[in-house]
N, C-alpha and C. Protein backbone atom coordinates (compact mmCIF):
# COMPACT_ATOMS: atom_id res chain seq x y z
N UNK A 1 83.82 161.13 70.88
CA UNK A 1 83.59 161.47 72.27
C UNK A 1 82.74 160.40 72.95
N UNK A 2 83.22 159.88 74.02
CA UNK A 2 82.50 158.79 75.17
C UNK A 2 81.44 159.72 75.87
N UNK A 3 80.54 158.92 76.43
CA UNK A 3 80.23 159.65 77.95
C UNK A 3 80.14 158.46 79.17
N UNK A 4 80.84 159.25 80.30
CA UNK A 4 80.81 158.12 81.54
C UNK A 4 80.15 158.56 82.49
N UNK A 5 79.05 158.00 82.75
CA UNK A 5 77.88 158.68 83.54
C UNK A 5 77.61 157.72 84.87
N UNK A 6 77.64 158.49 86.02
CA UNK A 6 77.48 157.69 86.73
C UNK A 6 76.40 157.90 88.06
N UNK A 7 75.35 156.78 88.40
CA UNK A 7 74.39 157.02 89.25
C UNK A 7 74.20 156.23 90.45
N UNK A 8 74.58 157.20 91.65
CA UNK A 8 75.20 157.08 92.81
C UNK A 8 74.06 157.31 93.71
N UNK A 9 74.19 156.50 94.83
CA UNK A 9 73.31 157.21 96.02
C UNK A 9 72.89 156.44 96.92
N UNK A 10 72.61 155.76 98.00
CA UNK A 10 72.07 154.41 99.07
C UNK A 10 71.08 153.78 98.43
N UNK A 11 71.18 152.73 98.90
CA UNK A 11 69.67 151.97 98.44
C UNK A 11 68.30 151.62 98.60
N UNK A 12 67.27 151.59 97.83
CA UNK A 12 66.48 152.46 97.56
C UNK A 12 66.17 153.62 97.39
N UNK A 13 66.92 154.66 96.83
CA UNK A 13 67.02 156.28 95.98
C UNK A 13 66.72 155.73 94.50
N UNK A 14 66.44 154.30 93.96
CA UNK A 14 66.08 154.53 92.31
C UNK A 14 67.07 154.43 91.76
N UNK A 15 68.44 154.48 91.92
CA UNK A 15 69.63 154.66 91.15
C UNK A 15 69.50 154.12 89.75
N UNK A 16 68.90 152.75 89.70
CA UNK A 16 68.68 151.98 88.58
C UNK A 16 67.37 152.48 87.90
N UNK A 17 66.72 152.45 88.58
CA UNK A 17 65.40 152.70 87.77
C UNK A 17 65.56 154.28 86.61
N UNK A 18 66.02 155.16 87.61
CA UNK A 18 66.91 156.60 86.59
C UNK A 18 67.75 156.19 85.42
N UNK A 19 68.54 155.28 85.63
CA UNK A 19 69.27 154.87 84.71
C UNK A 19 68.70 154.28 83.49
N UNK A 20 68.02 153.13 83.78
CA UNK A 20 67.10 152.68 82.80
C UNK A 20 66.27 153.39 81.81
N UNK A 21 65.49 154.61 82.80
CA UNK A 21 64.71 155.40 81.68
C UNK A 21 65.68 156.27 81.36
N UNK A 22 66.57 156.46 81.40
CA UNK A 22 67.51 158.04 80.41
C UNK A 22 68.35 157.40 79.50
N UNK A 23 68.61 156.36 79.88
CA UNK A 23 69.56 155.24 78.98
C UNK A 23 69.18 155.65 77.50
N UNK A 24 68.08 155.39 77.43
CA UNK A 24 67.85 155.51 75.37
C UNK A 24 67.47 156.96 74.89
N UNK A 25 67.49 158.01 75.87
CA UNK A 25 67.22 159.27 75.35
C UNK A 25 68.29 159.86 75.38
N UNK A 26 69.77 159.12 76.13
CA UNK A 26 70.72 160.01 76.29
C UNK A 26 71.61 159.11 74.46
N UNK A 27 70.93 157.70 74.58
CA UNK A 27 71.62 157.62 73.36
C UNK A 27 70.72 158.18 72.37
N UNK A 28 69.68 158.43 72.14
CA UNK A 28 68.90 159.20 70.93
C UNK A 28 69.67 160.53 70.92
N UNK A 29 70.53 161.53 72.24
CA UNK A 29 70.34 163.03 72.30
C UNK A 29 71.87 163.04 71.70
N UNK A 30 72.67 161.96 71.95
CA UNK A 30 74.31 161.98 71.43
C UNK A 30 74.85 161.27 70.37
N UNK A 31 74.11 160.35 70.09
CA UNK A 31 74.28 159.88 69.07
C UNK A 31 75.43 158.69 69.55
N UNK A 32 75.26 158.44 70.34
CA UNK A 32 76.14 157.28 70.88
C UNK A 32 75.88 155.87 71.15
N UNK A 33 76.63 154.86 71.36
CA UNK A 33 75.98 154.03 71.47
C UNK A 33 76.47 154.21 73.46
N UNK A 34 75.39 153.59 74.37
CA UNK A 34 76.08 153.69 75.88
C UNK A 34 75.51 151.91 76.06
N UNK A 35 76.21 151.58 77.40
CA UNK A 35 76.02 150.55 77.99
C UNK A 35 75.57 150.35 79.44
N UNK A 36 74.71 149.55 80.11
CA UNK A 36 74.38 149.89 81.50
C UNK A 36 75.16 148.89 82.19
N UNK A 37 76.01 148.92 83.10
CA UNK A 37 76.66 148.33 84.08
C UNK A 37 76.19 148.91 85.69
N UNK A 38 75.26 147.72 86.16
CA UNK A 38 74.81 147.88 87.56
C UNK A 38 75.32 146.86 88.07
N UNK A 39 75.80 147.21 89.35
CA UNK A 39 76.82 146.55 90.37
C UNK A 39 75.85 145.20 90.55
N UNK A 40 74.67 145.43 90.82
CA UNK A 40 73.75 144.38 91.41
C UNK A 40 73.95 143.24 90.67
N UNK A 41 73.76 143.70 88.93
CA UNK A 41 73.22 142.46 88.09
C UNK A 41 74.96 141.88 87.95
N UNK A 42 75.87 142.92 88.07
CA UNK A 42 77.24 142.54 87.61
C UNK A 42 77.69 141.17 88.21
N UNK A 43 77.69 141.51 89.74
CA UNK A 43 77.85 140.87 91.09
C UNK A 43 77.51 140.29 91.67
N UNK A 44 76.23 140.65 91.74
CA UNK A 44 75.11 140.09 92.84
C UNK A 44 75.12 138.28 92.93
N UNK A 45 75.32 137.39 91.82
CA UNK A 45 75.29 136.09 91.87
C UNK A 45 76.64 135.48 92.61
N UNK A 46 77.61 136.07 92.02
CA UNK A 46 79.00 136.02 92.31
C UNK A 46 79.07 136.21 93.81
N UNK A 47 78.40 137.83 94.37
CA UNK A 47 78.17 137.54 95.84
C UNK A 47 77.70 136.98 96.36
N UNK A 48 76.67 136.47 95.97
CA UNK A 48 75.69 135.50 96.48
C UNK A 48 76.94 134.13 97.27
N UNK A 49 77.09 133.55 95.84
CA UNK A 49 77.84 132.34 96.49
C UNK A 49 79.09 132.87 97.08
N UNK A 50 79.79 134.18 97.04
CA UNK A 50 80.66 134.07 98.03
C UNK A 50 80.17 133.87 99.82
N UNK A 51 79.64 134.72 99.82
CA UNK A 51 79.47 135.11 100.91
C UNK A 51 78.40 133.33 101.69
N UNK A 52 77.58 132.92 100.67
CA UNK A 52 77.47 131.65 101.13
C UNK A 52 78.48 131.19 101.74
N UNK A 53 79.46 130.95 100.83
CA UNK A 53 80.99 129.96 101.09
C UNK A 53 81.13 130.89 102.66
N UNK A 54 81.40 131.94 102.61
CA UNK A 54 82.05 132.47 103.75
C UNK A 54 81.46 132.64 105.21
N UNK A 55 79.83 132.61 104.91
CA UNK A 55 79.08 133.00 105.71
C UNK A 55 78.27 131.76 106.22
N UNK A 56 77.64 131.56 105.31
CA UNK A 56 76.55 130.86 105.48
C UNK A 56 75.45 131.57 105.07
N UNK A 57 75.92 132.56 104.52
CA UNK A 57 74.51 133.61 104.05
C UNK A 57 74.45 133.84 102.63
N UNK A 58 73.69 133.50 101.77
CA UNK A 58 73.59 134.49 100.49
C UNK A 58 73.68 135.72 100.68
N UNK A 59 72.65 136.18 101.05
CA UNK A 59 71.64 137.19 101.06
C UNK A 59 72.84 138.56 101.53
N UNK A 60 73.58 137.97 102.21
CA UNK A 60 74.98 138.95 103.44
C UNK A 60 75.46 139.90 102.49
N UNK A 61 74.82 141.30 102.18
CA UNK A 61 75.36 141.93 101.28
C UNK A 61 76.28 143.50 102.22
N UNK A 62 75.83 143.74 102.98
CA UNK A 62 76.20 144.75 104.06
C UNK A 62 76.99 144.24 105.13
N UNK A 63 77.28 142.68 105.64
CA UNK A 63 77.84 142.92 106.84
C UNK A 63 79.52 143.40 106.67
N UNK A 64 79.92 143.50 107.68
CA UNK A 64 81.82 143.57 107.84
C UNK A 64 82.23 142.92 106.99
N UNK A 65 82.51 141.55 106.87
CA UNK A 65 83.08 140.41 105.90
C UNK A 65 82.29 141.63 104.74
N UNK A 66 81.40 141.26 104.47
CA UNK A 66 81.35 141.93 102.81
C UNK A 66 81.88 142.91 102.62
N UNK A 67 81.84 143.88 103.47
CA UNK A 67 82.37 145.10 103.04
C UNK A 67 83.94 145.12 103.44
N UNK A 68 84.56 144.59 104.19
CA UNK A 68 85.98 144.25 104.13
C UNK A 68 86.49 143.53 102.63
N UNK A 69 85.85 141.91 102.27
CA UNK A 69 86.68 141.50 101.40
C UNK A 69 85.85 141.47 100.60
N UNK A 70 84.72 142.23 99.60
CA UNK A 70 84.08 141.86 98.55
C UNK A 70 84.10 142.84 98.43
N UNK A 71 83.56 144.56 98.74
CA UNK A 71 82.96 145.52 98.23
C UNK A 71 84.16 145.96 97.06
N UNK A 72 85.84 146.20 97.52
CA UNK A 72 86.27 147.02 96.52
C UNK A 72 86.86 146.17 95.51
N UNK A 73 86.76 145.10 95.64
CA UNK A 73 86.95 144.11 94.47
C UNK A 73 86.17 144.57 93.77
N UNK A 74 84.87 144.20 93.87
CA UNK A 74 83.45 144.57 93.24
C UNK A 74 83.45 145.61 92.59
N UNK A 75 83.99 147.10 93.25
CA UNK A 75 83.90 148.47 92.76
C UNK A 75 84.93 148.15 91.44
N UNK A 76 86.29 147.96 91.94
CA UNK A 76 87.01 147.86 90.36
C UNK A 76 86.94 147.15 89.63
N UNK A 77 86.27 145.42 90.17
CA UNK A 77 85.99 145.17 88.36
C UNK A 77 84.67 145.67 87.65
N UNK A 78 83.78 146.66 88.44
CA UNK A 78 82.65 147.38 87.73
C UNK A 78 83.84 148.60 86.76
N UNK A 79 84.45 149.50 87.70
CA UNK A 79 85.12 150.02 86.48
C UNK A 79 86.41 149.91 85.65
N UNK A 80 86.94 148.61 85.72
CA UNK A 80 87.79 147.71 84.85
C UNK A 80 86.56 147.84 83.78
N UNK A 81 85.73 147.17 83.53
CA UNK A 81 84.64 146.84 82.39
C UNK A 81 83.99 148.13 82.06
N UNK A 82 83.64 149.28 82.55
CA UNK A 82 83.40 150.12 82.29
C UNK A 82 84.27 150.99 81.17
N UNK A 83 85.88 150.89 81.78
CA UNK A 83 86.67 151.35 80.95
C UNK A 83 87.32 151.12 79.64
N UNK A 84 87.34 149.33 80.03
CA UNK A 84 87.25 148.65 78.41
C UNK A 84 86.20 148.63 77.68
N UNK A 85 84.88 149.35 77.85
CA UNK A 85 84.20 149.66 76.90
C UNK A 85 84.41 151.04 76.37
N UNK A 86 84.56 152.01 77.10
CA UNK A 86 85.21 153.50 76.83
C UNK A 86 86.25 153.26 75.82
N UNK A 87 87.37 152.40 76.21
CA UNK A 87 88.39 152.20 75.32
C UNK A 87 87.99 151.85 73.96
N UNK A 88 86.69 151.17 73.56
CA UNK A 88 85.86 150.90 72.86
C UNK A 88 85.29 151.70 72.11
N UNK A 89 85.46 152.55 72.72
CA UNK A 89 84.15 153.83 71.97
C UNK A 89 82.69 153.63 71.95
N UNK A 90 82.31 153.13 73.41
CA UNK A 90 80.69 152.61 73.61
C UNK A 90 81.04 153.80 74.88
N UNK A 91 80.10 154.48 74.97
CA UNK A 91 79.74 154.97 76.56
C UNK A 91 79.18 154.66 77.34
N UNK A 92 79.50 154.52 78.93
CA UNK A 92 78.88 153.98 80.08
C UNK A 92 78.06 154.41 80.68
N UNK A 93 76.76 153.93 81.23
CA UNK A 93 75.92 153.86 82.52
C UNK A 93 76.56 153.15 83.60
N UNK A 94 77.21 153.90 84.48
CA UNK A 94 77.28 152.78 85.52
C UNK A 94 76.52 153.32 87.40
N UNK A 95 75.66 152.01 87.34
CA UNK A 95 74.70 152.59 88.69
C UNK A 95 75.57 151.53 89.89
N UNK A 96 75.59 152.04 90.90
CA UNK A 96 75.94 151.59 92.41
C UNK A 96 76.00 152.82 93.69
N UNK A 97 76.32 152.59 94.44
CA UNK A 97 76.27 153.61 95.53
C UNK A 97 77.51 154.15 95.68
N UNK A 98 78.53 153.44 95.71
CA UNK A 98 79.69 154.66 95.33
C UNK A 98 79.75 156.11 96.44
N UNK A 99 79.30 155.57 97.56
CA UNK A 99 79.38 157.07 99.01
C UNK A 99 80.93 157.36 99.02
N UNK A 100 81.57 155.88 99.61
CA UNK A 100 82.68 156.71 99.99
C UNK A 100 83.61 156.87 98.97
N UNK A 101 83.56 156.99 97.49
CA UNK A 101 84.06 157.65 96.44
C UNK A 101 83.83 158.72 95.97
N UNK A 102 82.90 159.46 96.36
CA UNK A 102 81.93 160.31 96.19
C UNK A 102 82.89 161.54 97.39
N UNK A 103 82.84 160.87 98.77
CA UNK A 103 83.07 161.45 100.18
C UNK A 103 84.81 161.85 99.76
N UNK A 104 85.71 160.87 98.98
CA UNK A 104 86.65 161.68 99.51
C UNK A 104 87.17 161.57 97.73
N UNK A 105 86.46 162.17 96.51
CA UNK A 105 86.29 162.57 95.54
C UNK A 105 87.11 161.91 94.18
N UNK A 106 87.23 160.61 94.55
CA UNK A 106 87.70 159.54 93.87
C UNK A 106 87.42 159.06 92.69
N UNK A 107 85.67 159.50 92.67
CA UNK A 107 84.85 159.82 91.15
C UNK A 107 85.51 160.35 89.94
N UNK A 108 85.82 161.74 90.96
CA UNK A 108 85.75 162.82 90.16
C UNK A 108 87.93 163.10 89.42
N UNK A 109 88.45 161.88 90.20
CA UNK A 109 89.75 161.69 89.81
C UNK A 109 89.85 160.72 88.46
N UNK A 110 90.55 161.36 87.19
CA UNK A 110 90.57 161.09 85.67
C UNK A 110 91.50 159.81 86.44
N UNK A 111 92.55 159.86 86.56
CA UNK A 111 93.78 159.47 86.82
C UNK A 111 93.27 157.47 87.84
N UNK A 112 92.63 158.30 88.69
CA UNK A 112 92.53 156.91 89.59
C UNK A 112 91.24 156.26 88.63
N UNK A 113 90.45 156.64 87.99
CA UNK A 113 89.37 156.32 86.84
C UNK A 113 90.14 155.61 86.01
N UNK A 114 91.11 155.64 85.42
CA UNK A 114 91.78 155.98 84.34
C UNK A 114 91.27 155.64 83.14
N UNK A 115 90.81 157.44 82.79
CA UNK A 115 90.04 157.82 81.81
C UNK A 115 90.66 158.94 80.85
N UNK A 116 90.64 159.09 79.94
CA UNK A 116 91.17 160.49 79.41
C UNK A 116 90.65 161.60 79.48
N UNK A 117 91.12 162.63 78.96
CA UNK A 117 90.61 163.97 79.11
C UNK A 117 89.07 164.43 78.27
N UNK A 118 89.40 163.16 77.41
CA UNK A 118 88.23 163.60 76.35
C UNK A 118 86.95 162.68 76.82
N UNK A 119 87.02 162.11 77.68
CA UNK A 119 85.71 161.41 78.19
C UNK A 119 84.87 162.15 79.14
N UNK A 120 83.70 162.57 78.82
CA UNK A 120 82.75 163.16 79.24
C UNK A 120 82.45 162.26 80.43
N UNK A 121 82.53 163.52 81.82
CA UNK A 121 82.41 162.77 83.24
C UNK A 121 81.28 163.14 83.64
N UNK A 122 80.10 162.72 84.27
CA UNK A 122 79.08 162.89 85.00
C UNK A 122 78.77 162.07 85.86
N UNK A 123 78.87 162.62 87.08
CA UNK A 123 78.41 161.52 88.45
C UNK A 123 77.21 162.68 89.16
N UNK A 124 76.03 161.98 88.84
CA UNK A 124 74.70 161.94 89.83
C UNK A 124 74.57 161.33 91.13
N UNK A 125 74.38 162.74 92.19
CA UNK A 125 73.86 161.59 93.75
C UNK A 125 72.22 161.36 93.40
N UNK A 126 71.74 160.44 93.76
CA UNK A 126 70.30 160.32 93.68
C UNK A 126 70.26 160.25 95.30
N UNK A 127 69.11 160.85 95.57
CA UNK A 127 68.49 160.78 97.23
C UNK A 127 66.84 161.09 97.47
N UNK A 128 66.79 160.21 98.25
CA UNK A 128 65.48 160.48 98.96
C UNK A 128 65.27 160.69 100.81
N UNK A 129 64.52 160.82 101.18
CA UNK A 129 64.24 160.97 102.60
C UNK A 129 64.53 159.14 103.43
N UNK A 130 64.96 159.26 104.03
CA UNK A 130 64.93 157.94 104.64
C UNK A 130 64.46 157.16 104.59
N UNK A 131 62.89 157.35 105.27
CA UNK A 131 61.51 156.83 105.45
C UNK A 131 61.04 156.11 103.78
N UNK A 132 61.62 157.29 102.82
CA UNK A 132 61.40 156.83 101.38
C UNK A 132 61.73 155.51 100.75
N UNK A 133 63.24 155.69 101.44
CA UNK A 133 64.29 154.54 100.81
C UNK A 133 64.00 153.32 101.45
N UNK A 134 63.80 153.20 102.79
CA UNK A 134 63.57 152.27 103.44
C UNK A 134 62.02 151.66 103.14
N UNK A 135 60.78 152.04 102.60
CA UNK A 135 59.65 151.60 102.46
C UNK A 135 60.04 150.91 100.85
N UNK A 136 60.72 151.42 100.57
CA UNK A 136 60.94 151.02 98.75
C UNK A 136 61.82 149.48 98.71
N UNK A 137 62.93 149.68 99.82
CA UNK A 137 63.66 148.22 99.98
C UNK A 137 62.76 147.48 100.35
N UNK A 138 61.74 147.85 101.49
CA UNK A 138 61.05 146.43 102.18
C UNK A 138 59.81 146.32 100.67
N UNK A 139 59.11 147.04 100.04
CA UNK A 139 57.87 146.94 98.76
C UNK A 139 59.02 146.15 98.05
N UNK A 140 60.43 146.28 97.33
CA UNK A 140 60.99 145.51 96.59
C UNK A 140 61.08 143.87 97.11
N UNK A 141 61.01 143.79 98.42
CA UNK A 141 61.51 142.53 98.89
C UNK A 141 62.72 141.35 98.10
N UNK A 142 63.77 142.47 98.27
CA UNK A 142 65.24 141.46 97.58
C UNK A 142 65.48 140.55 98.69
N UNK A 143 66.12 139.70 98.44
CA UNK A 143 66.76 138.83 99.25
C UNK A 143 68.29 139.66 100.02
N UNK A 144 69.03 140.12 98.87
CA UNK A 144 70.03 140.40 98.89
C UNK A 144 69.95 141.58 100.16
N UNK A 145 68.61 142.26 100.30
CA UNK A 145 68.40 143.41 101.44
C UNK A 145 68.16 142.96 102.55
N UNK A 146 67.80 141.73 102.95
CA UNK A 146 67.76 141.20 104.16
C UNK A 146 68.17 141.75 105.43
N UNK A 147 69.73 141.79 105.00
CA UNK A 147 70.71 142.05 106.18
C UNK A 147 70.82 143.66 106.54
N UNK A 148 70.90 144.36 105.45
CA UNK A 148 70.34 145.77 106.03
C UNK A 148 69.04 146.00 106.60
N UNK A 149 67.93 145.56 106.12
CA UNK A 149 66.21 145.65 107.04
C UNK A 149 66.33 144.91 108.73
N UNK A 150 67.50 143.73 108.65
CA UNK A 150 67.31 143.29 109.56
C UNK A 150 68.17 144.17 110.74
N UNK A 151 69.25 144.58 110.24
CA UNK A 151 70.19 145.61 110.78
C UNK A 151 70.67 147.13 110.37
N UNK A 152 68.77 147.65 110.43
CA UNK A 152 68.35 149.03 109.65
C UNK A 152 69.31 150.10 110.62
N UNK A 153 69.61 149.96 111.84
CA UNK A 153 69.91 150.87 112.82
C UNK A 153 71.85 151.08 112.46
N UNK A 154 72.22 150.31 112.29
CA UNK A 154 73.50 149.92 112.02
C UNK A 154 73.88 150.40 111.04
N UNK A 155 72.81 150.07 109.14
CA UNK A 155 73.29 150.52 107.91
C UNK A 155 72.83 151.96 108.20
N UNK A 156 71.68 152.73 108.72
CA UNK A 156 71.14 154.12 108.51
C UNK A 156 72.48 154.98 108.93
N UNK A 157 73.43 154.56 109.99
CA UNK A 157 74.04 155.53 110.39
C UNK A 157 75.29 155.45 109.48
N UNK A 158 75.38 153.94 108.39
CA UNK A 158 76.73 154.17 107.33
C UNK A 158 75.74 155.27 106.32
N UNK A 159 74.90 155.60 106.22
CA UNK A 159 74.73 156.08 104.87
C UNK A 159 75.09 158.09 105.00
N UNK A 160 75.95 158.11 104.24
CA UNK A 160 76.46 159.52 104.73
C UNK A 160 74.62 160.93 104.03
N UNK A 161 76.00 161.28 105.27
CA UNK A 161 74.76 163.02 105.04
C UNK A 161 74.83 163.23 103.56
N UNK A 162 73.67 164.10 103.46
CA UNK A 162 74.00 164.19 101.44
C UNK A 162 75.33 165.05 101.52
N UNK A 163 76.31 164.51 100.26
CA UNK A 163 77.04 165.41 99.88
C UNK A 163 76.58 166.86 99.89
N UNK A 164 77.97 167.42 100.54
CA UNK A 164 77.79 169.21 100.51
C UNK A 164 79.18 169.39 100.39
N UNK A 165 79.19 171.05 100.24
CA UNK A 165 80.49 171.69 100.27
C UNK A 165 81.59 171.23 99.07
N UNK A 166 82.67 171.11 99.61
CA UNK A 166 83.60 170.72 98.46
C UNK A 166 82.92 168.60 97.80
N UNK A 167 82.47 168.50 98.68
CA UNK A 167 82.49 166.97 98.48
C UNK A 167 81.40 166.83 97.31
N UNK A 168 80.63 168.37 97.40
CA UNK A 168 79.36 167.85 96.01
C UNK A 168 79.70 168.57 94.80
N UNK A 169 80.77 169.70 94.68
CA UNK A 169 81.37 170.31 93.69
C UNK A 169 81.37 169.30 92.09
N UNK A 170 80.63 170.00 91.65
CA UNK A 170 80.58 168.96 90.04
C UNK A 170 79.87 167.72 90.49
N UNK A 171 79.08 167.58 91.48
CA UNK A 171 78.17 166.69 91.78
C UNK A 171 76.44 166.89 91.22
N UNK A 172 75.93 166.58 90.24
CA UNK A 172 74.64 166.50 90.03
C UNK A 172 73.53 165.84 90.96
N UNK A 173 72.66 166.71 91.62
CA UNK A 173 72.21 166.61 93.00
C UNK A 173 70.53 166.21 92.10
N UNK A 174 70.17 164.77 92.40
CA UNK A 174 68.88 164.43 92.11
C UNK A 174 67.76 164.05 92.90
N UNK A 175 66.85 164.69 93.03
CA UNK A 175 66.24 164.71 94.20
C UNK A 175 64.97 163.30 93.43
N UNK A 176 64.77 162.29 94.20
CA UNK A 176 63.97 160.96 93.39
C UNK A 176 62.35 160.91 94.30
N UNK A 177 62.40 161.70 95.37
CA UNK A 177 60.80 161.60 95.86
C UNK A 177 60.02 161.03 95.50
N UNK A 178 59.60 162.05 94.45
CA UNK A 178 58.67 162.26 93.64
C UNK A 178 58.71 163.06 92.16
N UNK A 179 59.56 162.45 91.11
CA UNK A 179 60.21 163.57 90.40
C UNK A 179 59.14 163.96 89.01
N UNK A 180 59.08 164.65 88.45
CA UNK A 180 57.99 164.83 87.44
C UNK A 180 58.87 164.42 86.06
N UNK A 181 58.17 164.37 84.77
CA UNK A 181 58.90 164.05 83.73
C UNK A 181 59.65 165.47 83.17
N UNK A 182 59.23 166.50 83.59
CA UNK A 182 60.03 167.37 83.76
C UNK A 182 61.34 167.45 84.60
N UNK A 183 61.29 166.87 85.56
CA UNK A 183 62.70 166.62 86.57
C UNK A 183 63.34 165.86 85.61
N UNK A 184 62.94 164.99 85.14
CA UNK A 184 64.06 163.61 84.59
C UNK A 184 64.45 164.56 83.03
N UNK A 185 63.67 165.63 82.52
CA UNK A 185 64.20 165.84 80.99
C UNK A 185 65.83 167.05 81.57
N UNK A 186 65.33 167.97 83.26
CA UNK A 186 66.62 168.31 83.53
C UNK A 186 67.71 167.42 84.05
N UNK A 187 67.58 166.22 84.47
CA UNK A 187 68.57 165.98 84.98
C UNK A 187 68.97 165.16 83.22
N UNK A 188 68.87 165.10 82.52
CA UNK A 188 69.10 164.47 81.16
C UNK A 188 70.31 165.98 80.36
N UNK A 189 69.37 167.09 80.74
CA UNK A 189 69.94 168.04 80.00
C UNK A 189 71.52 168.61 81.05
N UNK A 190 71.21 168.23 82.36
CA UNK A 190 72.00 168.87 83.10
C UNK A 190 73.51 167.69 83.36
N UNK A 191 73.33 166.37 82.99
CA UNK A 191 73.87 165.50 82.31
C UNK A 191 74.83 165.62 80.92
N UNK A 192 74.09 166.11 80.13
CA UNK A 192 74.92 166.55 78.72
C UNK A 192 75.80 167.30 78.82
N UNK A 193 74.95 168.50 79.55
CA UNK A 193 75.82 170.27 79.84
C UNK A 193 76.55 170.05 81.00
N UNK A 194 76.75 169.49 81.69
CA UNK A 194 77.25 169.75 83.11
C UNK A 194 77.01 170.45 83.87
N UNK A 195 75.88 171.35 83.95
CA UNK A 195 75.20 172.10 84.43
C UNK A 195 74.50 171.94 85.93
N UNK A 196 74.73 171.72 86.92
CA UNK A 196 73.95 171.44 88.49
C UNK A 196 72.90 171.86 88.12
């Protein structure tokens, strides 16, 4: 048995940082070996010089051009490599934001994944309050965030409402505030079990 776990949510919600610490307790709790695939470290150089070439910008990780001709490249060769490790018999971490896969339930499709029946699916939204996410991008000071801080008014209104209704069904809802080490041992257990 695999597990394909995945940690979703805008940037600055922690997506990575969650990942990192559950990474070795989820392989201590299954006995598995897993792997972490984050879009950032996957990509991020590769975007870099594209968007140079195209732009004149490194840093251009949000505008139109990126998100027209880089983002869903990006998304499938994160889970191209994801899946040839599944095929593997290693299980995945994979962190990115993933909204509008999430929005019209693309995650949660075996078929467009193409995954089998026997691979254990878990997709986590991670979220925080606005004010949260946005003080955490500018304390990180990436380069790569530039273009959203500089055009905060523009990205705030792409970042969707939290999933609800049918769209969060089998969605593991992680609230990153302020979470206690008690929060992180449920979202670990609620991970295994499938449990919301």
């Amino acid at each position: 048995m695999t597990h394909f776990v995945f940690f979703c949510g805008h940037a600055g919600t922690g997506k990575t940082t969650i990942a990192k610490r559950l990474i070795g307790s989820l392989m201590r709790e299954t006995g598995e070996a897993f792997c972490l695939l984050d879009k950032d470290t996957l990509y991020g150089r590769y975007s870099a010089a594209a968007m140079q070439a195209l732009t004149g910008d490194p840093n251009d990780r949000d505008s139109p051009m990126y998100l027209h001709f880089l983002r869903n490249p990006e998304y499938q060769g994160l889970l191209d490599t994801a899946r040839e490790n599944l095929l593997l018999g290693i299980s995945v971490v994979v962190v990115g934001p993933f909204s509008r896969e999430i929005c019209d339930r693309r995650l949660f499709d075996r078929a467009w994944l193409g995954i089998a029946d026997d691979v254990v699916l878990r997709v986590v939204w991670v979220f925080t309050s606005e004010e949260t996410a946005h003080a955490r991008i500018v304390a990180r000071s990436n380069p790569s965030d530039a273009y959203k801080l500089t055009h905060w008014d523009q990205y705030r209104q792409r970042r969707v409402v939290m999933p609800s209704g049918t769209t969060s069904d089998g969605l593991l809802m992680f609230d990153n505030s302020a979470p206690s080490a008690a929060d992180f041992d449920d979202l670990q257990r609620a991970i295994l079990s499938g449990a919301a």
